[in-house]
Protein backbone atom coordinates (compact mmCIF):
# COMPACT_ATOMS: atom_id res chain seq x y z
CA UNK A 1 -9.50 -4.74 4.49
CA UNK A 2 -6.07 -6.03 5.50
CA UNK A 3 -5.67 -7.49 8.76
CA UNK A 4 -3.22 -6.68 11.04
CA UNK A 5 -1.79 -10.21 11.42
CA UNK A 6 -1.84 -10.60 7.26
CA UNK A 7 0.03 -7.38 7.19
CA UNK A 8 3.10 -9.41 9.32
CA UNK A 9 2.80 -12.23 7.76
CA UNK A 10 3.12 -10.24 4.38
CA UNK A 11 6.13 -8.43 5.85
CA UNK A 12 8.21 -11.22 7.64
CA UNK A 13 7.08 -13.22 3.89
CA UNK A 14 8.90 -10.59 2.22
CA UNK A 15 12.04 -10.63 4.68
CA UNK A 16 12.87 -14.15 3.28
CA UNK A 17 13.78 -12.80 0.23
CA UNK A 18 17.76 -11.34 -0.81
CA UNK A 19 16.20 -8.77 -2.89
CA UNK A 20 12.57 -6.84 -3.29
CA UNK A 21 11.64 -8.13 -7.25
CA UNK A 22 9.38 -9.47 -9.42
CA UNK A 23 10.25 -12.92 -7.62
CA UNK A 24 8.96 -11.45 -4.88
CA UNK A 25 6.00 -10.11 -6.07
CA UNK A 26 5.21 -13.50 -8.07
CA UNK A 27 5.65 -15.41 -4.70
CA UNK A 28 2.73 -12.90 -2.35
CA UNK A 29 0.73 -13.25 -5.23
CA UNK A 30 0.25 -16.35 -5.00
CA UNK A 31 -0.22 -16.43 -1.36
CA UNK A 32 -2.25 -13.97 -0.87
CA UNK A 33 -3.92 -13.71 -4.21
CA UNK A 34 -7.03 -11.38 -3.39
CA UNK A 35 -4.48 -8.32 -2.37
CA UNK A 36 -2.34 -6.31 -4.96
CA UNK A 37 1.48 -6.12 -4.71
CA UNK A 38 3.70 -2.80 -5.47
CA UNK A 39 7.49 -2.34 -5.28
CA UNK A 40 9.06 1.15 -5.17
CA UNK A 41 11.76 2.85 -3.23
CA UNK A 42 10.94 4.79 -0.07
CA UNK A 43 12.07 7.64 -1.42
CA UNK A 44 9.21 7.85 -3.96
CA UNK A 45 6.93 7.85 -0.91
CA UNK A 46 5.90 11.32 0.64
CA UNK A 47 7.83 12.35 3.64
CA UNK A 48 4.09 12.92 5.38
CA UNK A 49 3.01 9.25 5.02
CA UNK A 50 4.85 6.68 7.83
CA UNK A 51 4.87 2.90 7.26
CA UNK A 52 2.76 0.54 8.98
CA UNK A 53 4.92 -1.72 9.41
CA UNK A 54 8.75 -1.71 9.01
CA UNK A 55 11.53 -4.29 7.96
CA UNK A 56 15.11 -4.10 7.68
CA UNK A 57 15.81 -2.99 4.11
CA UNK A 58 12.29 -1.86 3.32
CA UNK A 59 9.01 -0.01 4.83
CA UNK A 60 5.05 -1.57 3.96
CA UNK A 61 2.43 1.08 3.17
CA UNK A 62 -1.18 0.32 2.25
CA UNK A 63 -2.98 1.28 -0.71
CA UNK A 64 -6.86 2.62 -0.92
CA UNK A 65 -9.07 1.50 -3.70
CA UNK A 66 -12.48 3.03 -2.23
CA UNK A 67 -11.86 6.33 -4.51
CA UNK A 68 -11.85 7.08 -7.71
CA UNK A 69 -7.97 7.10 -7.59
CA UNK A 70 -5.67 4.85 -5.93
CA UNK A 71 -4.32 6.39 -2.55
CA UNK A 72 -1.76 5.50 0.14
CA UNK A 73 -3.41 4.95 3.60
CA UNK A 74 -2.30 3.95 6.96
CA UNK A 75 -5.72 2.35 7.64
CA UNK A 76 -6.18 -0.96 7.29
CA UNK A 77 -9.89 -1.06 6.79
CA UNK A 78 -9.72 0.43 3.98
CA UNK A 79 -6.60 -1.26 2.45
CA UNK A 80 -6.87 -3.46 -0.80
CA UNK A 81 -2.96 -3.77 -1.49
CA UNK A 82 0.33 -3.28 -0.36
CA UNK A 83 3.34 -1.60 -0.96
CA UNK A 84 6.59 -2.54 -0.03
CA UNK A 85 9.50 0.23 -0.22
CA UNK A 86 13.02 -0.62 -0.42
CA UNK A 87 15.35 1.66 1.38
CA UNK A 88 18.49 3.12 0.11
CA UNK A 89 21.79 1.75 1.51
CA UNK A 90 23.03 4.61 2.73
């Protein structure tokens, strides 16, 4: 479980940084060390899934560990990381 209030703080975190990287990652690792931490671009999301939460310059989606297989999930009850999606300049 992720709580919504993490979830911004994990977000506006983020924000502070120029670019979505491995610095990144390192530094909400380290904050937040029980949660997991993926980049990828939005684009390698599927179109059905929406964010729950958005930022300029990237979207967060939660990941489900509960399975057998990682899945993306929109609930945060069930949420054991996070991914953060950069977004094309267009």
């Amino acid at each position: 479980m992720i709580p919504r209030d993490t979830l911004s703080h994990i977000a506006d975190a983020a924000s502070e940084f120029q670019f979505l990287d491995d610095t990144t990652l390192d530094f909400l690792r380290g904050r937040w060390p029980g949660l997991h931490f993926t980049l990828c671009g939005d684009n390698d999301v599927p179109a059905r899934l929406s964010p729950v939460l958005e930022r300029p310059g990237f979207n967060v989606y939660l990941v489900n560990g509960s399975e057998h297989c990682l899945t993306l999930t929109n609930d945060p009850e069930v949420a054991i990381g996070v991914v953060l999606a950069w977004m094309d300049e267009e």
